[in-house]
Protein backbone atom coordinates (compact mmCIF):
# COMPACT_ATOMS: atom_id res chain seq x y z
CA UNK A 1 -137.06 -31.58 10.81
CA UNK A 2 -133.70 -31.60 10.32
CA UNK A 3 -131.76 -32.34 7.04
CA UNK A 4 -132.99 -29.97 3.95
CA UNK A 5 -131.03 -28.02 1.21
CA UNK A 6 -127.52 -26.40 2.71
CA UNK A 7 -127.98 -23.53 4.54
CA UNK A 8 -125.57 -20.11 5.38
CA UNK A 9 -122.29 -21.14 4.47
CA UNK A 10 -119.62 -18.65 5.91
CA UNK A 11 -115.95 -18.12 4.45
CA UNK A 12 -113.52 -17.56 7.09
CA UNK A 13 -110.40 -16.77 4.84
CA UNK A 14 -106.41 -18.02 5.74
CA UNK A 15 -106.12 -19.32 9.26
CA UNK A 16 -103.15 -19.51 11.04
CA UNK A 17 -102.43 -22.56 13.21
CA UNK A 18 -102.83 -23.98 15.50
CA UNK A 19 -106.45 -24.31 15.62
CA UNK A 20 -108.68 -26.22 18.02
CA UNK A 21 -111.85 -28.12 16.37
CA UNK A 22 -113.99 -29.75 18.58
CA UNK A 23 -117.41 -31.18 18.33
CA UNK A 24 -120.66 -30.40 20.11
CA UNK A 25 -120.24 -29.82 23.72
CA UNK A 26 -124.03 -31.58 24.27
CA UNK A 27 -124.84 -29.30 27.31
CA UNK A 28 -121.16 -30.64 29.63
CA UNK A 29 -120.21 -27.21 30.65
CA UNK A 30 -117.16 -29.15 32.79
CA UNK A 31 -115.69 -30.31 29.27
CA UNK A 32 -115.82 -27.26 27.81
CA UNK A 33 -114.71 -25.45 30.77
CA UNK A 34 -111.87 -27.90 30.60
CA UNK A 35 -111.14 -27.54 26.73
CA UNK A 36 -111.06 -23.71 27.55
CA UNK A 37 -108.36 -24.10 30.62
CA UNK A 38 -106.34 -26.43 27.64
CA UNK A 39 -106.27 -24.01 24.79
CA UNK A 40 -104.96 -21.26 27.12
CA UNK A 41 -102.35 -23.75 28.01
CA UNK A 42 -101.54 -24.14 24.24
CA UNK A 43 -101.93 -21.08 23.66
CA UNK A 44 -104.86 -21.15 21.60
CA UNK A 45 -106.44 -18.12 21.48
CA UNK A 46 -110.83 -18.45 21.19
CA UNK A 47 -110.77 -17.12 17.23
CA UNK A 48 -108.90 -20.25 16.79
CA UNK A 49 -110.84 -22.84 18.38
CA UNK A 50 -114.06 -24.42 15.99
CA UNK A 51 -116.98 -26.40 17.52
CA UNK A 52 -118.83 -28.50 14.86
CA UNK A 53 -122.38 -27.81 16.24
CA UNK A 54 -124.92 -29.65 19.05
CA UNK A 55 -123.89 -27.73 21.72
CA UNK A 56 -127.25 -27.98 23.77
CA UNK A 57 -128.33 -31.78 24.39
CA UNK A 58 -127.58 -34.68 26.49
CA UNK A 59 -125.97 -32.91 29.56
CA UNK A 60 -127.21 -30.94 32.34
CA UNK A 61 -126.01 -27.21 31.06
CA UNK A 62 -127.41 -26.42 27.88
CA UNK A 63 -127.40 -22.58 28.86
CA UNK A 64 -123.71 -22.27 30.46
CA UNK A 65 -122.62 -24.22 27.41
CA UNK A 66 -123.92 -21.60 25.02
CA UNK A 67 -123.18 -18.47 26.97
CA UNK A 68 -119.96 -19.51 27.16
CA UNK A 69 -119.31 -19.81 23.53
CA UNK A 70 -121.16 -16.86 22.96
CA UNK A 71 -119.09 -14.88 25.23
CA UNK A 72 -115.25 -16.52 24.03
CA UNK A 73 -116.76 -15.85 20.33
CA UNK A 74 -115.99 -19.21 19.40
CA UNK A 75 -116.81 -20.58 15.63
CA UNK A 76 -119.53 -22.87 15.96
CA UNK A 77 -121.81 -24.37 12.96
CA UNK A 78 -125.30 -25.51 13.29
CA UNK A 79 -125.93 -29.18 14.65
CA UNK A 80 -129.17 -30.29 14.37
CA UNK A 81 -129.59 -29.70 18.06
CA UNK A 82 -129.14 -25.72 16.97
CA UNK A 83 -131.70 -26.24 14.18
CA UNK A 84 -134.67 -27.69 16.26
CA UNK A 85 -134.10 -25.60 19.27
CA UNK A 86 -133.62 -22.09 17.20
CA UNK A 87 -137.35 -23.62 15.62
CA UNK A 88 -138.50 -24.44 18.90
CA UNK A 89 -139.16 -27.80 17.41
CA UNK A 90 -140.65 -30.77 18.81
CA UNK A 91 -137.61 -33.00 18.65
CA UNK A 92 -133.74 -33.06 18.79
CA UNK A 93 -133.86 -33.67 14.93
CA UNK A 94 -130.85 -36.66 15.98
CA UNK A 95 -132.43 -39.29 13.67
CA UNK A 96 -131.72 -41.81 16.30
CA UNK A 97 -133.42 -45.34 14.62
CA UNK A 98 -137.00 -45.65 15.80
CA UNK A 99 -137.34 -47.73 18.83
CA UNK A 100 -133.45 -47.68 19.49
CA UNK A 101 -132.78 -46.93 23.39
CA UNK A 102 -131.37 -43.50 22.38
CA UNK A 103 -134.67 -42.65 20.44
CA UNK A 104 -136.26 -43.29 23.95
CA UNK A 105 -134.28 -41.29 25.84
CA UNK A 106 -133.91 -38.70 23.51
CA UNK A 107 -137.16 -36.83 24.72
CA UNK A 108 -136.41 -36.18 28.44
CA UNK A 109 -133.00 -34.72 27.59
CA UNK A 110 -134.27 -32.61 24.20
CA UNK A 111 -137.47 -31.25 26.72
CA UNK A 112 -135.07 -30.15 29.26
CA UNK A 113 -132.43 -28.20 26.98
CA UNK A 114 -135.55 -26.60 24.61
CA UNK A 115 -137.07 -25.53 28.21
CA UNK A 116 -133.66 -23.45 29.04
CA UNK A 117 -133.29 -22.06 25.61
CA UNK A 118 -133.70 -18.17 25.79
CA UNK A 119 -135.34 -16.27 22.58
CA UNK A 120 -131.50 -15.24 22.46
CA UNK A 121 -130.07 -18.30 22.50
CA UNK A 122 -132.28 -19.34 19.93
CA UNK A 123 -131.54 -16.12 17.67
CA UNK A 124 -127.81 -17.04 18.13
CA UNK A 125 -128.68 -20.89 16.51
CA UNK A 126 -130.35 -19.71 13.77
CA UNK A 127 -127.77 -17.43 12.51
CA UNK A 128 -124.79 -20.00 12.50
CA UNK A 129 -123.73 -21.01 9.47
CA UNK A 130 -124.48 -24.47 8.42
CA UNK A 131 -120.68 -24.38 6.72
CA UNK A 132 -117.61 -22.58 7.07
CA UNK A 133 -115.08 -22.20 4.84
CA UNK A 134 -111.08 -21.70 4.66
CA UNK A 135 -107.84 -21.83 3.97
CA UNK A 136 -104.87 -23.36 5.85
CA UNK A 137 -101.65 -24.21 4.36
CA UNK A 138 -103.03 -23.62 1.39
CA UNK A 139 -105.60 -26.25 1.74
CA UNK A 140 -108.95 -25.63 1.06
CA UNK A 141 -111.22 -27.29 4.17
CA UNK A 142 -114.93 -27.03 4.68
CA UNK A 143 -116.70 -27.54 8.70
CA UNK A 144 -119.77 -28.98 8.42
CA UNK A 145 -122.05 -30.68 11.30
CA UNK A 146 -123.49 -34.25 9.69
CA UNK A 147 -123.14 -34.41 6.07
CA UNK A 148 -123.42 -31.53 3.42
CA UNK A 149 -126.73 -31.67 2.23
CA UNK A 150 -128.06 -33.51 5.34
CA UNK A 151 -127.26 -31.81 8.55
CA UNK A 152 -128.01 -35.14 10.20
CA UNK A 153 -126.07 -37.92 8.22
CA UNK A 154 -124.25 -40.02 10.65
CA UNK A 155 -120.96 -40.70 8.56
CA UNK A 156 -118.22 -43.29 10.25
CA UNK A 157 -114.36 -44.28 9.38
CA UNK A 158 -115.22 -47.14 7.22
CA UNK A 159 -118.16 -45.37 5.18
CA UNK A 160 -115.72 -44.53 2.61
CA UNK A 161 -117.49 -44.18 -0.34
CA UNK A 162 -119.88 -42.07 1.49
CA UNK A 163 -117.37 -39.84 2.90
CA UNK A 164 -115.74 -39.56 -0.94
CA UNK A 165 -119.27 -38.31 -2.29
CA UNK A 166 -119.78 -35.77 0.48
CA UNK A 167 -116.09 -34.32 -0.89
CA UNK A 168 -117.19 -34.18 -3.96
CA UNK A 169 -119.50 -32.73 -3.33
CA UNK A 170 -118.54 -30.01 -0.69
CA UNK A 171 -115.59 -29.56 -3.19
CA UNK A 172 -113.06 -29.49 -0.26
CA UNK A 173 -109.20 -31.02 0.18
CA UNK A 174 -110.38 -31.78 3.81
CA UNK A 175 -113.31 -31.38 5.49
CA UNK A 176 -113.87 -31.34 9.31
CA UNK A 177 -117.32 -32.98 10.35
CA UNK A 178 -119.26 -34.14 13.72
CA UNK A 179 -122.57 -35.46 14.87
CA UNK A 180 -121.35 -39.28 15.06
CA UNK A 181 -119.87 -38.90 18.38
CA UNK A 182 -116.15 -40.49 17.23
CA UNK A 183 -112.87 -39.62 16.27
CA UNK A 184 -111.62 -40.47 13.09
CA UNK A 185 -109.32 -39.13 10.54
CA UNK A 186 -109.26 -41.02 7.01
CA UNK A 187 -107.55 -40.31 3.61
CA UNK A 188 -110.46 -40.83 1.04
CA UNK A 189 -108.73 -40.42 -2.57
CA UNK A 190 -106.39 -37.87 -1.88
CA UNK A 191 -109.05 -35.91 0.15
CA UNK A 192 -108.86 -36.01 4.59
CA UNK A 193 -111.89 -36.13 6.29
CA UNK A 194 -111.76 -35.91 10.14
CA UNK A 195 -113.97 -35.91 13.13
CA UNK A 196 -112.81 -34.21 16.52
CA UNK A 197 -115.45 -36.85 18.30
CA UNK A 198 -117.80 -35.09 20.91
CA UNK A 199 -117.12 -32.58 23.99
CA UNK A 200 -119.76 -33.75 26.10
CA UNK A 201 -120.02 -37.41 25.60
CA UNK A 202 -117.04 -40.34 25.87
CA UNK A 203 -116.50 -42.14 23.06
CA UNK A 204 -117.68 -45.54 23.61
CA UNK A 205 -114.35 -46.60 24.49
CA UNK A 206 -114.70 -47.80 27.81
CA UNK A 207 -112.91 -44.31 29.69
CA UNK A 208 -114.69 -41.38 30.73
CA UNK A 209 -112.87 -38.92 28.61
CA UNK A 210 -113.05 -36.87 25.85
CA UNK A 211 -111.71 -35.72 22.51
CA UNK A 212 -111.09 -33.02 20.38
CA UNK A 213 -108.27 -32.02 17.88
CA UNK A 214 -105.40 -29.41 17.58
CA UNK A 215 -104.80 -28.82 13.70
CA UNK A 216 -100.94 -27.05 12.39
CA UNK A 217 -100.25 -26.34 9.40
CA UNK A 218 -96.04 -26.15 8.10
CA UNK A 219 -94.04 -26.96 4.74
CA UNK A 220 -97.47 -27.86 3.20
CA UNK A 221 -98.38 -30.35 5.39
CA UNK A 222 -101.62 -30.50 7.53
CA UNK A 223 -101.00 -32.43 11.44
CA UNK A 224 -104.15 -33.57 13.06
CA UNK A 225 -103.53 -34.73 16.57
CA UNK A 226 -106.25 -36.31 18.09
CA UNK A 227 -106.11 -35.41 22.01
CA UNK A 228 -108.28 -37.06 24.76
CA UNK A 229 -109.39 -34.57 27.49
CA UNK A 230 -109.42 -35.20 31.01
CA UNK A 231 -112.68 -33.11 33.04
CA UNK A 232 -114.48 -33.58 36.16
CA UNK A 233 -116.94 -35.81 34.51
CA UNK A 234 -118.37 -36.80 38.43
CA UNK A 235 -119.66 -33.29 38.41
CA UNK A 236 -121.27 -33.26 35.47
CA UNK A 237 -122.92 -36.78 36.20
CA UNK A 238 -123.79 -35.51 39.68
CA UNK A 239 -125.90 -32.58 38.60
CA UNK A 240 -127.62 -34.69 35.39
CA UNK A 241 -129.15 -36.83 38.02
CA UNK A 242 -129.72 -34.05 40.47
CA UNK A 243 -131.75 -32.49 37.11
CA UNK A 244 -133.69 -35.51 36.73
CA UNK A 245 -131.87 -36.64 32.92
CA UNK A 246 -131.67 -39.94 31.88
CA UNK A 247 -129.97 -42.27 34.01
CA UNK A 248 -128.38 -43.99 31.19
CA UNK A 249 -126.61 -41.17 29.94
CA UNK A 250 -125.33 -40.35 33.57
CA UNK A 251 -123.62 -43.93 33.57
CA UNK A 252 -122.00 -43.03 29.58
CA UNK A 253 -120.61 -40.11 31.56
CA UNK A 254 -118.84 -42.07 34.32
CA UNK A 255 -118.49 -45.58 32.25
CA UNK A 256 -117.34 -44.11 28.59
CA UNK A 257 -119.69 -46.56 26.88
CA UNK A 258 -122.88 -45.58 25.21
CA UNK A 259 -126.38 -46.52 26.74
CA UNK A 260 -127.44 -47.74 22.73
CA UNK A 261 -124.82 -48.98 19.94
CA UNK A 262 -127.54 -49.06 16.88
CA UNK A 263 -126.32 -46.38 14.86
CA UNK A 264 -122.61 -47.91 14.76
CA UNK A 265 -121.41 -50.27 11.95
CA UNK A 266 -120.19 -53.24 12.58
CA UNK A 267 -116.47 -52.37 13.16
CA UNK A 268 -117.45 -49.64 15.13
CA UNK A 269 -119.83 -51.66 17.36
CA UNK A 270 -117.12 -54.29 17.99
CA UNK A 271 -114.91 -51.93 19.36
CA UNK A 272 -116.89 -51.03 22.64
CA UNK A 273 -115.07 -50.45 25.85
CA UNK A 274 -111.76 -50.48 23.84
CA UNK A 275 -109.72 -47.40 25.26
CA UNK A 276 -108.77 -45.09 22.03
CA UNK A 277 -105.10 -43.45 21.92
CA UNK A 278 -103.93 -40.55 20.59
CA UNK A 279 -103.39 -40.23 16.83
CA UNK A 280 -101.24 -37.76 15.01
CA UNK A 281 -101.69 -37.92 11.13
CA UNK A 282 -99.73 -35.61 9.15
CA UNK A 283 -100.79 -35.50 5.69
CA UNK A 284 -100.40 -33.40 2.70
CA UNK A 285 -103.20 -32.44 -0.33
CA UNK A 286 -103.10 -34.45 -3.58
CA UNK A 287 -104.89 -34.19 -6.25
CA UNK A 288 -108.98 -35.04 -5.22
CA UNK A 289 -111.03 -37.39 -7.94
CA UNK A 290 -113.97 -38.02 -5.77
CA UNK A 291 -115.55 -41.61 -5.70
C-alpha cells in the first residue's frame, strides 16, 4: 500500500529557530510527553517543533499520541503508519523484509493501533502533507517521511548515492527525513540530509533512550544538534505488556536494541548495543550538483 506518486506537499514559509524535528512517536505517549516537558524547557514553542510521520505503531498509545499532537498543533507529515491507518488498510505499509522477525510482529502491534484509530484520527492522517516545505537561514529544506517518491524507502548514513538522488530530486539544500529509526546527519555534495531517529523506539544502541534534534539557524549557518532524551520508558514497557503487544518490542524499550537487525546495512548492523553521543554539526549551503 504504501509508496505511490508524492502526495500534498505543504510550504511553510521562513522559520525562525530554534526548531524541534523529531521522528514518529510510534504510539510512546511517555516520550512525547517527555519531548513536550523539553521544548518548554528550551523554550520551544509547539509551531516550532516537526514530527516526520508514524506516530501510531509499535507502542501502547496510539490515541494519546495523536490527540496530543493534534491538540499542541504540531507539524507532522504522513508516515506510512498515517497512510494505512487513514485507509483503514490491512497492514502497517513498513515494508519490513518478508519473513524478517519485525514482519512477524508487525501484525499484533498494526491490529491494535488500527483498532484505536477514531474516523477523526483517521481524517487528521489523511490530510497531512506528505512534504513540507521552507526556509531557514536562507536555506531551502524539504520534511519528508521515507524517501520522496516512496513514502517507505528506508534510507541510512552510508546510502550516499541514494540520499544524493532523493536531493535531486526533492530539489532541496537539506532535507529532514525519518522512517529508518536512526540518527544521522551527512553532507552529500554540498546538500545535508538528516534524520532526528525515532520518539518511540531506542536506537539500537544498547540504552533505552531516545533522540530527536534542535535545529538554529545564525550568520548563514545551519546547527543540528542531535539530543538523546531521557523518559520513563518502564512505563511505557509496563502498559505494552499489560496491552498484550509484542514481547519483543517491550524488551527494545527497556534494552535499546532492536528485536530484528535485517533492514540495517552492514555498518549499521555492526554497531548494535554501541551507546550513540550527541552530535552537533554546523554546516553551511554550497552549491548542490546532485549525484
Amino acid at each position: 500500500m504504501a509508496g505511490g506518486p508524492p502526495g500534498p506537499t505543504f510550504d511553510l514559509g521562513p522559520l525562525a529557530g530554534p526548531l524541534i524535528v523529531f521522528g514518529g512517536p510510534l504510539g510512546n505517549i511517555d516520550a512525547l510527553d517527555a519531548l513536550l516537558t523539553e521544548a518548554r524547557a528550551l523554550g520551544v514553542a509547539p509551531q516550532n517543533m516537526i514530527c516526520t510521520g508514524d506516530v501510531a505503531a509499535y507502542c501502547a498509545d496510539p490515541a494519546p499520541c495523536v490527540a496530543t499532537l493534534r491538540e499542541a498543533r504540531i507539524r507532522v507529515v504522513m508516515g506510512n503508519c498515517e497512510q494505512s491507518l487513514a485507509e483503514d488498510g490491512e497492514d502497517c505499509g513498513c515494508d519490513f523484509i518478508a519473513g524478517s522477525t519485525c514482519d512477524a510482529l508487525a501484525d499484533a502491534w498494526y491490529q491494535y493501533t488500527r483498532a484505536r484509530m477514531t474516523p477523526q484520527d483517521r481524517a487528521w492522517m489523511a490530510a497531512l502533507p506528505r512534504r513540507l516545505n521552507f526556509t531557514m537561514g536562507d536555506v531551502r529544506i524539504a520534511v519528508i517521511h521515507g524517501g520522496g517518491c516512496k513514502i517507505n524507502r528506508y534510507l541510512f548514513a552510508g546510502d550516499r548515492h541514494a540520499l544524493a538522488e532523493e536531493m535531486a530530486t526533492l530539489g532541496a539544500e537539506m532535507v529532514i527525513a525519518g522512517h529508518s529509526g536512526l540518527p544521522f546527519t551527512t553532507d552529500i555534495g554540498g546538500g545535508l540530509w538528516h534524520n532526528p531517529g525515532a520518539l518511540g523506539l531506542p536506537a539500537n544502541d544498547g540504552t533505552p533512550r531516545v533522540w530527536y534534534a534542535l535545529i538554529t539557524a545564525a550568520a548563514g549557518e545551519i546547527t543540528i544538534a542531535q539530543r538523546p532524551l531521557d523518559y520513563d520508558y518502564r512505563a511505557q514497557a509496563r502498559k505494552m505488556r499489560a496491552a498484550g503487544l509484542p514481547e519483543a518490542y517491550a524488551q527494545t524499550i527497556e534494552s535499546g536494541l532492536w528485536p530484528d537487525t535485517a533492514l540495517l546495512p552492514e555498518a549499521q548492523a555492526r554497531a548494535t548495543g554501541q551507546a550513540l553521543r550527541p552530535l552537533t554539526v554546523a554546516w553551511r549551503a554550497a552549491n548542490f550538483v546532485g549525484p
